[in-house]
C-alpha atoms as a PDB file:
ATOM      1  CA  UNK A   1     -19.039 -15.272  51.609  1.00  0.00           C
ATOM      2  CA  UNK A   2     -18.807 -15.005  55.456  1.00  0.00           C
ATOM      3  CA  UNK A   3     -14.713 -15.943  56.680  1.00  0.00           C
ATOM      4  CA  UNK A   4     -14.694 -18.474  59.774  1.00  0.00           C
ATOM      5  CA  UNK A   5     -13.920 -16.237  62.370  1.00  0.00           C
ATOM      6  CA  UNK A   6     -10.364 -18.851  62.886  1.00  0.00           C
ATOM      7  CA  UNK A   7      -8.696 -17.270  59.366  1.00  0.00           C
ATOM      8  CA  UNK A   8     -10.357 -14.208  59.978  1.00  0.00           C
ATOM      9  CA  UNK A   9      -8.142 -13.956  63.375  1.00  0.00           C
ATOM     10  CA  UNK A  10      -5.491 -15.535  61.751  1.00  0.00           C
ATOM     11  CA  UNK A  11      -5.176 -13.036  58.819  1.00  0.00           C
ATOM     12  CA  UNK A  12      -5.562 -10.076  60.799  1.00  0.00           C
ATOM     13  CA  UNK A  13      -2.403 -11.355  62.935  1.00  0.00           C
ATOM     14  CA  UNK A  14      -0.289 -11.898  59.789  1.00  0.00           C
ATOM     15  CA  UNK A  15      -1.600  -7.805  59.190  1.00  0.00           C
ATOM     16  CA  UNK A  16      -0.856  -7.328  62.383  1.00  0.00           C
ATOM     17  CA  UNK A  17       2.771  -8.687  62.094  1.00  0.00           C
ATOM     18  CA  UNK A  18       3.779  -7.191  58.630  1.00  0.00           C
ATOM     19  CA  UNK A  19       2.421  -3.805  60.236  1.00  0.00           C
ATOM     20  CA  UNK A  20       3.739  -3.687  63.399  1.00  0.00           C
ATOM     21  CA  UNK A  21       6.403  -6.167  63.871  1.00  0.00           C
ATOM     22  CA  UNK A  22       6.084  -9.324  66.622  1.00  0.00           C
ATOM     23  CA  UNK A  23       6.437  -6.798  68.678  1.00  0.00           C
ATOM     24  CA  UNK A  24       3.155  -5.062  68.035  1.00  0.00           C
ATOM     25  CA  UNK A  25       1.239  -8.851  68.106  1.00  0.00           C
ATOM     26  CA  UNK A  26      -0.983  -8.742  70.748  1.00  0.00           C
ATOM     27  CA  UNK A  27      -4.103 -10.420  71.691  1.00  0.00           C
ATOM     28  CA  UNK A  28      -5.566  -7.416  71.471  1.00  0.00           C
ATOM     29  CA  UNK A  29      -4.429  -6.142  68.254  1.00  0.00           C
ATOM     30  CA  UNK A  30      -5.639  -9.173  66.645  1.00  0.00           C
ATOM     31  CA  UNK A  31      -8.920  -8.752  68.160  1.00  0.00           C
ATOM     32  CA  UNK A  32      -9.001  -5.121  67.203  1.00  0.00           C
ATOM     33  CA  UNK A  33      -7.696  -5.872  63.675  1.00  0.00           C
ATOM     34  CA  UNK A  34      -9.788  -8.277  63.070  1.00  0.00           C
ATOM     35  CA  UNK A  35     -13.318  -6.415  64.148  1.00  0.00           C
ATOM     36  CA  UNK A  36     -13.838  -8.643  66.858  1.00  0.00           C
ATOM     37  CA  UNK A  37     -14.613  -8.293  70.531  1.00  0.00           C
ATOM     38  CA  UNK A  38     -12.099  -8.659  72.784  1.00  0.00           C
ATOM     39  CA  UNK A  39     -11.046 -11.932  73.946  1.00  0.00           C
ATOM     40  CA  UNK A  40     -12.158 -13.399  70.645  1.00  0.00           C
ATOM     41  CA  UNK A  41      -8.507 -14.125  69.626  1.00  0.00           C
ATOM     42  CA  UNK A  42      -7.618 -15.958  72.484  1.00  0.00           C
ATOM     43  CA  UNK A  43     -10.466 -18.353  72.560  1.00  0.00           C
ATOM     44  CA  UNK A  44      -8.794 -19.440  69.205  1.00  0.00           C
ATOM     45  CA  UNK A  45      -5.379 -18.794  69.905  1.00  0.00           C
ATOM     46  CA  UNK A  46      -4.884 -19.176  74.108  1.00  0.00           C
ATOM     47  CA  UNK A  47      -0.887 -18.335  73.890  1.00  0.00           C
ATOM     48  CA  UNK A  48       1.182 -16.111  72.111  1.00  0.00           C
ATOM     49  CA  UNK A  49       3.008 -19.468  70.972  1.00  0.00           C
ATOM     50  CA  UNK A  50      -0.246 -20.792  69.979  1.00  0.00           C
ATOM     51  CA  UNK A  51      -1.020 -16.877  68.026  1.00  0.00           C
ATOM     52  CA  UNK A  52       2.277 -17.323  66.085  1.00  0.00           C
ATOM     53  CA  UNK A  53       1.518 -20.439  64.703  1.00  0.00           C
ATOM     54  CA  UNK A  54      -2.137 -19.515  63.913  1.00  0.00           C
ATOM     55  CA  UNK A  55      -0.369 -16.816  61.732  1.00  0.00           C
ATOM     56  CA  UNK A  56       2.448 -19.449  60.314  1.00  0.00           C
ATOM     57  CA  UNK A  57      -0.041 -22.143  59.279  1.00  0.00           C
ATOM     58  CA  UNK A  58      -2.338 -19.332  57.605  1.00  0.00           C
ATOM     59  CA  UNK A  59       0.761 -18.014  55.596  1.00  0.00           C
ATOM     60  CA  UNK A  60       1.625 -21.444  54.015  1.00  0.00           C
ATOM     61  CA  UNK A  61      -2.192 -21.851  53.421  1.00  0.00           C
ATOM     62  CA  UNK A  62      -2.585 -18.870  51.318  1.00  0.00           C
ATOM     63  CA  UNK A  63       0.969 -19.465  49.647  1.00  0.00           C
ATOM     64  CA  UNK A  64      -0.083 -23.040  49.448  1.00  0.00           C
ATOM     65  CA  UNK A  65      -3.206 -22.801  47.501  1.00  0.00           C
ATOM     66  CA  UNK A  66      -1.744 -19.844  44.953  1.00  0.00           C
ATOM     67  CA  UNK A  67       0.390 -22.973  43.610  1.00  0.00           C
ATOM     68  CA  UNK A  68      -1.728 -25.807  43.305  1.00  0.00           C
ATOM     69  CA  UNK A  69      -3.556 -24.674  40.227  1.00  0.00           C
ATOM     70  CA  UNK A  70       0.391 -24.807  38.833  1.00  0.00           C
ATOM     71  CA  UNK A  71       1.137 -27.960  39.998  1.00  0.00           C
ATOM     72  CA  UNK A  72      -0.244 -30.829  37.742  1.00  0.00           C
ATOM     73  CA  UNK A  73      -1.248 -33.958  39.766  1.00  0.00           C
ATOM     74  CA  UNK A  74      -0.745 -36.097  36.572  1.00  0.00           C
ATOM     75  CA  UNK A  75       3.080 -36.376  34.124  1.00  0.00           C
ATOM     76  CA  UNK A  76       3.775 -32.953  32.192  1.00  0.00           C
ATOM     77  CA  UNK A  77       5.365 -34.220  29.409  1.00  0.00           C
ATOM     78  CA  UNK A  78       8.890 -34.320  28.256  1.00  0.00           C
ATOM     79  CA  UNK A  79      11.451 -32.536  30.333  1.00  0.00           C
ATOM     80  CA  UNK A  80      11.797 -29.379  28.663  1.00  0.00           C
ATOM     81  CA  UNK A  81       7.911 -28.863  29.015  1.00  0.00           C
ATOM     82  CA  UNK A  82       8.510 -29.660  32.781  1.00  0.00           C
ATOM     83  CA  UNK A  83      10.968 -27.312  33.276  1.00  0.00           C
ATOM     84  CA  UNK A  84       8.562 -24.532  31.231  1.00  0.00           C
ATOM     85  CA  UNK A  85       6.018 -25.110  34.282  1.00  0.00           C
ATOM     86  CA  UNK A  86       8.840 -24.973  36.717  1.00  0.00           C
ATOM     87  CA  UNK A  87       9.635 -21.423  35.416  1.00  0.00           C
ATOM     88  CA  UNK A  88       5.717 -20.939  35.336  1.00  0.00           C
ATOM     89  CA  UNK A  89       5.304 -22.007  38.909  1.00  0.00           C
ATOM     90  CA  UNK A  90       8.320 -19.947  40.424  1.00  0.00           C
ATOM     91  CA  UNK A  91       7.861 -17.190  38.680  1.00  0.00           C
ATOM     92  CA  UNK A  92       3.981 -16.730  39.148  1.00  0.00           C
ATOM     93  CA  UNK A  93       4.636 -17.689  42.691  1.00  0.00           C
ATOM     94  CA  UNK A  94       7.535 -15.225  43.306  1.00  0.00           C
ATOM     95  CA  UNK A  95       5.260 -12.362  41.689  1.00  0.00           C
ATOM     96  CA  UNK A  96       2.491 -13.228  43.856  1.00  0.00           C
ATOM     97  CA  UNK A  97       4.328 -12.938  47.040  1.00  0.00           C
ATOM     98  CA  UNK A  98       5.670  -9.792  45.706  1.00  0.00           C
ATOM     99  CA  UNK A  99       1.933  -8.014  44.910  1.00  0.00           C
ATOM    100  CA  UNK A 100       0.765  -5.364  48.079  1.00  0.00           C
ATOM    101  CA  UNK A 101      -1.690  -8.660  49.352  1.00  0.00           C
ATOM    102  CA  UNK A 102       1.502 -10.570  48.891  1.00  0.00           C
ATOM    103  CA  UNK A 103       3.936  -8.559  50.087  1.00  0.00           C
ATOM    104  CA  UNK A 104       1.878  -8.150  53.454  1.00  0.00           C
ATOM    105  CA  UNK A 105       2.292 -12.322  54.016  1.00  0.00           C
ATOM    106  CA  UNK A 106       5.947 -12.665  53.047  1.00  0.00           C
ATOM    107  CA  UNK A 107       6.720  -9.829  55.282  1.00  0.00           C
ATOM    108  CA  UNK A 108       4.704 -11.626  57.800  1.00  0.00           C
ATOM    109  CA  UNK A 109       6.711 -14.602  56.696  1.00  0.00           C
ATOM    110  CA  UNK A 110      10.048 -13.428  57.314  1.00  0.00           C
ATOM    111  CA  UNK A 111       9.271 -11.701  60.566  1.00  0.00           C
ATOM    112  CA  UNK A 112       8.155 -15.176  61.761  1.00  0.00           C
ATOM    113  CA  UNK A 113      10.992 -16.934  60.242  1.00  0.00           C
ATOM    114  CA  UNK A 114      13.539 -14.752  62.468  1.00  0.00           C
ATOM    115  CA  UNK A 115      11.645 -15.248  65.434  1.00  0.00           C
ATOM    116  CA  UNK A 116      11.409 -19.586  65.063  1.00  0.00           C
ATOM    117  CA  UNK A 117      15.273 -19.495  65.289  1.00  0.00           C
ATOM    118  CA  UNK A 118      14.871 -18.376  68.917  1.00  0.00           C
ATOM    119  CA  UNK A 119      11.279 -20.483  69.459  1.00  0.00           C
ATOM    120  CA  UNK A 120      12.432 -24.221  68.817  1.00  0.00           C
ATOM    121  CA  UNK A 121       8.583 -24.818  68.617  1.00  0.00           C
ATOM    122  CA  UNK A 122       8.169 -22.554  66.129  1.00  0.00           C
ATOM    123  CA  UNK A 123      10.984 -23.630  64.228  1.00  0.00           C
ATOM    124  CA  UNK A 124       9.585 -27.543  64.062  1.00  0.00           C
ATOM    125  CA  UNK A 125       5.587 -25.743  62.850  1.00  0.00           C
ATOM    126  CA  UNK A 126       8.020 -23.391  59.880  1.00  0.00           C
ATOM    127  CA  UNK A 127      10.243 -26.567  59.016  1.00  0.00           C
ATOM    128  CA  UNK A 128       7.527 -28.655  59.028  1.00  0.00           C
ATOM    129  CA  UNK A 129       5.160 -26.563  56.374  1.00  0.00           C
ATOM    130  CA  UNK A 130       8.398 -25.701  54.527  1.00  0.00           C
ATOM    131  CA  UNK A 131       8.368 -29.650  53.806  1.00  0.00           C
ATOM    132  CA  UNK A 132       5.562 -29.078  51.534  1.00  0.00           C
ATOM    133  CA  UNK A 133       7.012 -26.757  49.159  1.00  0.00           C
ATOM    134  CA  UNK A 134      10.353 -28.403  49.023  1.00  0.00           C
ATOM    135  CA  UNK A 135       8.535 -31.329  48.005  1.00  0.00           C
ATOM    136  CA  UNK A 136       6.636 -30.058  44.985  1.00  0.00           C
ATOM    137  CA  UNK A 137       9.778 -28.256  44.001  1.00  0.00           C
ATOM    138  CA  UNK A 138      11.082 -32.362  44.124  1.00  0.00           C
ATOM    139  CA  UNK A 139       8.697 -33.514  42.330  1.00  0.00           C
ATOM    140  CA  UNK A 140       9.049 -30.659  39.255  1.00  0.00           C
ATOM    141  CA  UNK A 141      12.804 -31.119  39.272  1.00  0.00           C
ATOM    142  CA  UNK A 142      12.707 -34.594  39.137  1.00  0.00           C
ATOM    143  CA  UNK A 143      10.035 -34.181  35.765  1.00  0.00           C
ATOM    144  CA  UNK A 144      12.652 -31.488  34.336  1.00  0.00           C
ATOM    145  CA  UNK A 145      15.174 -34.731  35.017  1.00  0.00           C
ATOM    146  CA  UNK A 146      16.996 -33.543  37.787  1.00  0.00           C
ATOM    147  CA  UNK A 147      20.197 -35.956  38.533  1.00  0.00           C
ATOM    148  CA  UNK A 148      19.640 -34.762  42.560  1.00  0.00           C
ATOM    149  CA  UNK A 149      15.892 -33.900  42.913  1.00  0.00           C
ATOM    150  CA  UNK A 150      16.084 -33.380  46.792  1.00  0.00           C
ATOM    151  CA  UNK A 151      19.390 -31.121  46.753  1.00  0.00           C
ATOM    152  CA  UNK A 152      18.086 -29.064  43.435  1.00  0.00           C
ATOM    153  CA  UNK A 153      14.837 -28.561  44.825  1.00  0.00           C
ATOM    154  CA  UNK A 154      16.697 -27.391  48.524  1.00  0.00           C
ATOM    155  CA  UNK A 155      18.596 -25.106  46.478  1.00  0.00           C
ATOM    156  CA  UNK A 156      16.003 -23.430  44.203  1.00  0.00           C
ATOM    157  CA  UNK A 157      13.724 -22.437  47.303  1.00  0.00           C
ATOM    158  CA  UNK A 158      17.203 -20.940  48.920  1.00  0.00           C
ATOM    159  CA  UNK A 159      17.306 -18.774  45.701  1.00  0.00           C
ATOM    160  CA  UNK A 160      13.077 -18.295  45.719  1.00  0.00           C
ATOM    161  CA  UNK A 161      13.730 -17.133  49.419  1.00  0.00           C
ATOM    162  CA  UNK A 162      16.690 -14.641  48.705  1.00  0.00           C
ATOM    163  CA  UNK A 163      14.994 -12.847  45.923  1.00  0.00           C
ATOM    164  CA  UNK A 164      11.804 -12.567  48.508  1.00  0.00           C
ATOM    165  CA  UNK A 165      14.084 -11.406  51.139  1.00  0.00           C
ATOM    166  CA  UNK A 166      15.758  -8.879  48.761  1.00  0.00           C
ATOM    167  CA  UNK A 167      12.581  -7.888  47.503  1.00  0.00           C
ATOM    168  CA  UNK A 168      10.549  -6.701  50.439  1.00  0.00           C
ATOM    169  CA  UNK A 169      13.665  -6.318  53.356  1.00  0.00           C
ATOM    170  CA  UNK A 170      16.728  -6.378  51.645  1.00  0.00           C
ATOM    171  CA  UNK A 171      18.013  -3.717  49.733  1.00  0.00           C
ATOM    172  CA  UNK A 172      15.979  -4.086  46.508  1.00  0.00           C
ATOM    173  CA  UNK A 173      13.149  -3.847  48.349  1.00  0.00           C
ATOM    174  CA  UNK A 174      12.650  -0.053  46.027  1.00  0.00           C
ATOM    175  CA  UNK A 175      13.039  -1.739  42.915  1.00  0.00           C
ATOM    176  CA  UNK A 176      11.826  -4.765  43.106  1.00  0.00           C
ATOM    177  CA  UNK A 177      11.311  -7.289  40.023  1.00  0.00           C
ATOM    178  CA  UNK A 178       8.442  -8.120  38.054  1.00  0.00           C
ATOM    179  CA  UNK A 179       6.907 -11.215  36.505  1.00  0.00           C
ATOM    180  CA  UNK A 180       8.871 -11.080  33.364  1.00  0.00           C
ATOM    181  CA  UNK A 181      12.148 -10.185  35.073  1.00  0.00           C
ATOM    182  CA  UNK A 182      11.408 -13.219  37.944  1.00  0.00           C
ATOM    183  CA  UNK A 183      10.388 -15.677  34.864  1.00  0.00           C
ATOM    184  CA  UNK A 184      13.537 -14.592  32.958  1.00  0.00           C
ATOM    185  CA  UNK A 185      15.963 -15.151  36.318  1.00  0.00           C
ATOM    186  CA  UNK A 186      14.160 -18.310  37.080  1.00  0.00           C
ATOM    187  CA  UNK A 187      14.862 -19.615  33.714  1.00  0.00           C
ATOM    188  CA  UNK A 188      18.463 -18.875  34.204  1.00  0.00           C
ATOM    189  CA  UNK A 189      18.799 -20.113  37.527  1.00  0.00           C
ATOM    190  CA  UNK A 190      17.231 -22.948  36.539  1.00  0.00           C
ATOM    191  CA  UNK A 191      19.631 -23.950  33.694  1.00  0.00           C
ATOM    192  CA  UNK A 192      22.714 -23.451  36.170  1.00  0.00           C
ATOM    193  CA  UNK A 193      21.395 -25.772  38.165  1.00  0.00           C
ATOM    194  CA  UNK A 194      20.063 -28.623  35.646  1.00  0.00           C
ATOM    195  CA  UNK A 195      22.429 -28.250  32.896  1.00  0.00           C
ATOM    196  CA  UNK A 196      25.767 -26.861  35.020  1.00  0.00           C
END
């Protein structure tokens, strides 16, 4: 299957990024990256504004569509088997941003995260696409019967983006956790906050 040369420029700039840093994201680079000829990247992307949120948008694509198979559309049940997919959906998620594929995009991720709290536009493109997950996370909690869906749901993708942090920046970044150990601190995280 052929990729439309648009997420074939924007993966090669998250590649780029998780590589070499925003500093090393050029027009270029992407173009190079990407096995394109030159100028190719900025007849998608004209700006290096424009480049970073090519990348941004791409990220919460791909992070985006590893959870919907997770996410029912339709009631789960009682509460404790909503709060089983919870743990299913965090966990699987956390372990897929933490595979070498996955790793690459949440490094990607947090380099672009640092750089929208200088880039107000930036920060309004991340907040906005951050909306999304915090919403699903609403809708979970308030199926595992979550007295403060909104707040829980705020505070359980704080903890999701600590343990990425820790896992590919921070200083577990050596060691860092598998699916087991994720679904196993998910579950307990997820009792403090429901039953606490």
């Amino acid at each position: 299957m052929t990729v439309a040369r648009p997420t074939r420029i924007a993966d090669a700039a998250i590649a780029v990024i998780a590589e070499r840093g925003l500093r090393g994201l050029t027009h270029r680079a992407v173009d190079e990256a990407a096995g394109l000829p030159v100028g190719s990247t900025s007849n998608v992307a004209r700006t290096r504004s424009a480049l970073l949120e090519v990348a941004l948008v791409r990220i919460a694509e791909v992070e985006a569509a590893g959870m919907v198979g997770d996410v029912p559309t339709r009631p789960v049940g009682d509460g404790a088997a909503a709060r089983r997919l919870l743990v299913q959906v965090v966990a699987d998620g956390l372990d897929q941003a933490l595979t070498p594929a996955g790793r690459v995009l949440t490094v990607a991720r947090i380099e672009l995260a640092l750089e929208a709290a200088r880039r107000p536009e930036l920060r309004s493109v991340y907040d906005r696409l951050g909306a999304g997950f915090v919403e699903v996370a609403v809708q979970l909690l308030r199926a595992c019967g979550s007295a403060e869906p909104l707040a829980d749901a705020r505070r359980l993708v704080r903890w999701c983006e600590g343990v990425l942090f820790n896992a590919t920046a921070g200083g577990g970044h050596a060691h860092p956790p598998g699916r087991t150990e994720l679904a196993a601190d998910a579950e307990r995280y997820l009792a403090a906050l429901l039953d606490g």
